[in-house]
C-alpha atoms as a PDB file:
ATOM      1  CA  UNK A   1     -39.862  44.669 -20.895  1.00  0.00           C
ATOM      2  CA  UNK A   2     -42.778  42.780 -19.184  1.00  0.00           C
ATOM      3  CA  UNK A   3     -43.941  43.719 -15.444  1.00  0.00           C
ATOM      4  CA  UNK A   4     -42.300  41.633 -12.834  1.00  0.00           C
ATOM      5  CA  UNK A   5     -44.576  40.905 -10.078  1.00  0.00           C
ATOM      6  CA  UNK A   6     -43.340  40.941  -6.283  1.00  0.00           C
ATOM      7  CA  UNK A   7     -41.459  37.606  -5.551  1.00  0.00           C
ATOM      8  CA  UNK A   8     -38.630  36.435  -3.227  1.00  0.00           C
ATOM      9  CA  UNK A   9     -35.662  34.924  -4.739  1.00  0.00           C
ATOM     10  CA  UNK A  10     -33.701  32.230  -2.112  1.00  0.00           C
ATOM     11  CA  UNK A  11     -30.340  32.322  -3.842  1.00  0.00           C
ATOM     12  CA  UNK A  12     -29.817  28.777  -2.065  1.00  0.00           C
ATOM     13  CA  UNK A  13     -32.194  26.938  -5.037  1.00  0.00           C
ATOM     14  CA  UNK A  14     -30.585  28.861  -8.205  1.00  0.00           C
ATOM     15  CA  UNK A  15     -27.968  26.331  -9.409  1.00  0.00           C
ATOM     16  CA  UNK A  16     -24.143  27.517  -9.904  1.00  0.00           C
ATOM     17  CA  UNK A  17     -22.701  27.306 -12.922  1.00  0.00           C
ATOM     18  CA  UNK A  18     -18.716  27.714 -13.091  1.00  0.00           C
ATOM     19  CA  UNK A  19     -16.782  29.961 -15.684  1.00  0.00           C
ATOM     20  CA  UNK A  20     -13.595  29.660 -16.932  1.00  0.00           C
ATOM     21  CA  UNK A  21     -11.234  32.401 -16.751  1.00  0.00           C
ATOM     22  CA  UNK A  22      -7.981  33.693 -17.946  1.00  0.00           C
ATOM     23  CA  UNK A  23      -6.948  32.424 -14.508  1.00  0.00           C
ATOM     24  CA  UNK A  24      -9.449  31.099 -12.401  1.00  0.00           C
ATOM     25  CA  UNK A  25     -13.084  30.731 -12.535  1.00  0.00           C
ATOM     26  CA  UNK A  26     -16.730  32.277 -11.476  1.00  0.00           C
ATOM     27  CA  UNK A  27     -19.821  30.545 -10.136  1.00  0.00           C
ATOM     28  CA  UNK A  28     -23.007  32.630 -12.005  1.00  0.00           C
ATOM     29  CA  UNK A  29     -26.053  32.138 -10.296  1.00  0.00           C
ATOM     30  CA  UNK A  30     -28.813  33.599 -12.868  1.00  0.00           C
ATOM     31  CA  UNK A  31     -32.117  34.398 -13.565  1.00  0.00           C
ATOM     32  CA  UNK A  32     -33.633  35.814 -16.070  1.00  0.00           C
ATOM     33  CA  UNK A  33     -36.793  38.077 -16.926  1.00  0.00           C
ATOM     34  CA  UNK A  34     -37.541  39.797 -20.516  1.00  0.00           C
ATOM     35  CA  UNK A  35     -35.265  42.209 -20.827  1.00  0.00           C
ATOM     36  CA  UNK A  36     -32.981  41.866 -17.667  1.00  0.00           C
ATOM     37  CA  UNK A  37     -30.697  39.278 -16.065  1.00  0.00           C
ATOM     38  CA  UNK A  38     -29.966  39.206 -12.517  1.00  0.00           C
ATOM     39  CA  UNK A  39     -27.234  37.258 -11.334  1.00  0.00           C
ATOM     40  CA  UNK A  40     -24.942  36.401  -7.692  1.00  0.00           C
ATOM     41  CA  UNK A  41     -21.484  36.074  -9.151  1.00  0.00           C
ATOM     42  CA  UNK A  42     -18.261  34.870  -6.865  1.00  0.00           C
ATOM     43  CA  UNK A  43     -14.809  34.990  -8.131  1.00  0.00           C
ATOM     44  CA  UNK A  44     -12.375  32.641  -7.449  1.00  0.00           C
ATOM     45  CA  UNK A  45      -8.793  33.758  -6.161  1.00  0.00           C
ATOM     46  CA  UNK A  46      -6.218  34.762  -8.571  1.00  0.00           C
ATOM     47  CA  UNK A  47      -9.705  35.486 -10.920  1.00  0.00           C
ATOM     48  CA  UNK A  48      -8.560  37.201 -14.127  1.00  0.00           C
ATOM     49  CA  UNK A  49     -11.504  37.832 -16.783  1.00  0.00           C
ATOM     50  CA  UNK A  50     -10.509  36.635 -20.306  1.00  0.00           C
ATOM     51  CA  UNK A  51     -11.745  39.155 -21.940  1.00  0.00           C
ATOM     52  CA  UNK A  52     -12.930  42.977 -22.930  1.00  0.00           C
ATOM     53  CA  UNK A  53     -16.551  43.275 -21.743  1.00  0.00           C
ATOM     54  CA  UNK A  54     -18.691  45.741 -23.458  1.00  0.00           C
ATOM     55  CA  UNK A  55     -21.874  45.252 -21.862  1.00  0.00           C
ATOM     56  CA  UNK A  56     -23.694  47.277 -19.339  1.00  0.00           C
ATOM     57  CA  UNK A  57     -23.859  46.556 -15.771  1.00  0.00           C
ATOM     58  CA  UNK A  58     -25.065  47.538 -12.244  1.00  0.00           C
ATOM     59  CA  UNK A  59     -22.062  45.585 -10.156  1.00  0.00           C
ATOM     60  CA  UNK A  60     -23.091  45.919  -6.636  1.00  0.00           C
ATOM     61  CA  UNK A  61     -19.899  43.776  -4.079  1.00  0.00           C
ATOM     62  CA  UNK A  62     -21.179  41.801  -1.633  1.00  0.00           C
ATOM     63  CA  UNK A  63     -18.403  40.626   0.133  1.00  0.00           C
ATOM     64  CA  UNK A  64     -14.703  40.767  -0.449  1.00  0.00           C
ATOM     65  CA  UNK A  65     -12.600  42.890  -3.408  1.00  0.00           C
ATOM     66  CA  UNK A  66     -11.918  42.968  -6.861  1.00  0.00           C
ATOM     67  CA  UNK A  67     -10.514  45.955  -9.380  1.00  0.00           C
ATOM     68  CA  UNK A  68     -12.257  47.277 -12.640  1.00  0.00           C
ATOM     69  CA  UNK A  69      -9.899  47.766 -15.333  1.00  0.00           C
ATOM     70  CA  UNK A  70     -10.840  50.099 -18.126  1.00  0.00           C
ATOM     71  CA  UNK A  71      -9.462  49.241 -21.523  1.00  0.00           C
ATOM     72  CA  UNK A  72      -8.274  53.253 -20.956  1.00  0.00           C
ATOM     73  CA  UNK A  73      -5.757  51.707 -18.537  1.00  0.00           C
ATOM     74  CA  UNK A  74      -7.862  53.408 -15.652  1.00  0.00           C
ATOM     75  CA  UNK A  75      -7.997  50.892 -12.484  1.00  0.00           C
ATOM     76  CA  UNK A  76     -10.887  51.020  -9.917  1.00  0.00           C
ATOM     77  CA  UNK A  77     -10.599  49.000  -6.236  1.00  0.00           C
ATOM     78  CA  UNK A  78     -14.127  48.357  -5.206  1.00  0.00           C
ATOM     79  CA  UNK A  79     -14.861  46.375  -2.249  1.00  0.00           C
ATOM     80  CA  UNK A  80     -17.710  45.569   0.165  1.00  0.00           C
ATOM     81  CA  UNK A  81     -20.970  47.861  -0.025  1.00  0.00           C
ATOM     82  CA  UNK A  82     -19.725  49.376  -3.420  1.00  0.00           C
ATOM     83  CA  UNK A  83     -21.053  49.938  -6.519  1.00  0.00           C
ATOM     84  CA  UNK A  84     -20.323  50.592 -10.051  1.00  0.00           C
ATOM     85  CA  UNK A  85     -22.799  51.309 -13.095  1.00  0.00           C
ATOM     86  CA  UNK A  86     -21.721  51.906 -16.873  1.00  0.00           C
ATOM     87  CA  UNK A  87     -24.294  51.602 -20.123  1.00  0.00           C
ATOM     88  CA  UNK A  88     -23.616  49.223 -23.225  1.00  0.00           C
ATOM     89  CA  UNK A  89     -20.940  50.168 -25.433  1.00  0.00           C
ATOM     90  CA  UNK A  90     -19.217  53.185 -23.012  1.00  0.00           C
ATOM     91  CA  UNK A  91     -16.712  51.625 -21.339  1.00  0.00           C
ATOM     92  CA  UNK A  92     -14.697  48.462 -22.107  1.00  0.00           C
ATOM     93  CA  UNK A  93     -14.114  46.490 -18.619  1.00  0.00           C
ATOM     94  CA  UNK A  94     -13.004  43.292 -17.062  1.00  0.00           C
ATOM     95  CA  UNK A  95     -12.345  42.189 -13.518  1.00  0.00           C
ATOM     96  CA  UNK A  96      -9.504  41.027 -11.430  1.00  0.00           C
ATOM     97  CA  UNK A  97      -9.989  39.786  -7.618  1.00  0.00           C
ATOM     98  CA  UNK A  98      -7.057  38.418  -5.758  1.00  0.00           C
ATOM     99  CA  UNK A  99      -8.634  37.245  -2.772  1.00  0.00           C
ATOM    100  CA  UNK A 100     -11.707  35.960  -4.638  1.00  0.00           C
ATOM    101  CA  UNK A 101     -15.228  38.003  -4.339  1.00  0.00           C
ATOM    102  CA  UNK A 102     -19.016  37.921  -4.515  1.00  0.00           C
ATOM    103  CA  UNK A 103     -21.336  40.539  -6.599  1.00  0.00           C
ATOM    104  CA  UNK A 104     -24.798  41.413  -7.474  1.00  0.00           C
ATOM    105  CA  UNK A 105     -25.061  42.378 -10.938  1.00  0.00           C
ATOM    106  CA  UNK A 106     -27.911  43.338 -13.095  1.00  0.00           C
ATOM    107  CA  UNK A 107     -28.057  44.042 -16.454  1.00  0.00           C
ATOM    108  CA  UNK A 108     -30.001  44.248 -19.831  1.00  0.00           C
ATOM    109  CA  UNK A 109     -31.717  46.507 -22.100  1.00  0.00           C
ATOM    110  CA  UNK A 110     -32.137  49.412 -19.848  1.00  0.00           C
ATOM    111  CA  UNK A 111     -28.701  49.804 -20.335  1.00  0.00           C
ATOM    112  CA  UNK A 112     -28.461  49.887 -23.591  1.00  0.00           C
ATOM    113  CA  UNK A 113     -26.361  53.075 -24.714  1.00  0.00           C
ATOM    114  CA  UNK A 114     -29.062  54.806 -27.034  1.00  0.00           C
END
């Protein structure tokens, strides 16, 4: 991973880009650096991922709610000013939000399960 040199980032100028769900859709806002992605992602109401994700994250909620479902069948309720973290390849997850919700997440090869 290259050095990233001190910058500001004015989320207002990164274009959204929508996501279809299972039911509803996300807005990713995204940049990218070798090696890591940030991203601002909102989820619409009724959002319902479409899939298993087996990626690594730092999920960090901004505003509103949403629940982590494990593939184990485990639920977690996050909501504002919480956080969750899991490497690649641990932990099988997708999202649900009913009222709709708005994350940090970062992710990349740091994470990668080793």
């Amino acid at each position: 991973m290259n050095n990233i040199l001190f910058q500001t980032i004015d989320w207002t100028n990164i274009e959204k880009v929508e996501h279809k769900a299972e039911t509803g859709s996300s807005l990713w806002q995204t940049l990218m650096f070798d090696g890591i992605r940030i991203r601002i992602v909102e989820y619409s109401p009724n959002y319902g991922a479409d899939h298993w994700c087996k990626k690594g994250h730092i999920v960090h909620c901004l505003e509103g709610e949403f629940i982590s479902e494990l593939e184990t069948g485990e639920k977690f309720h996050l909501k504002k000013g919480m956080t969750y973290i899991v490497s690649d390849e641990l932990s099988s997850h997708r999202s649900v939000s009913v009222s709709g919700v708005k994350l940090l997440i970062i992710d990349g090869n740091f994470l990668e399960n080793k």
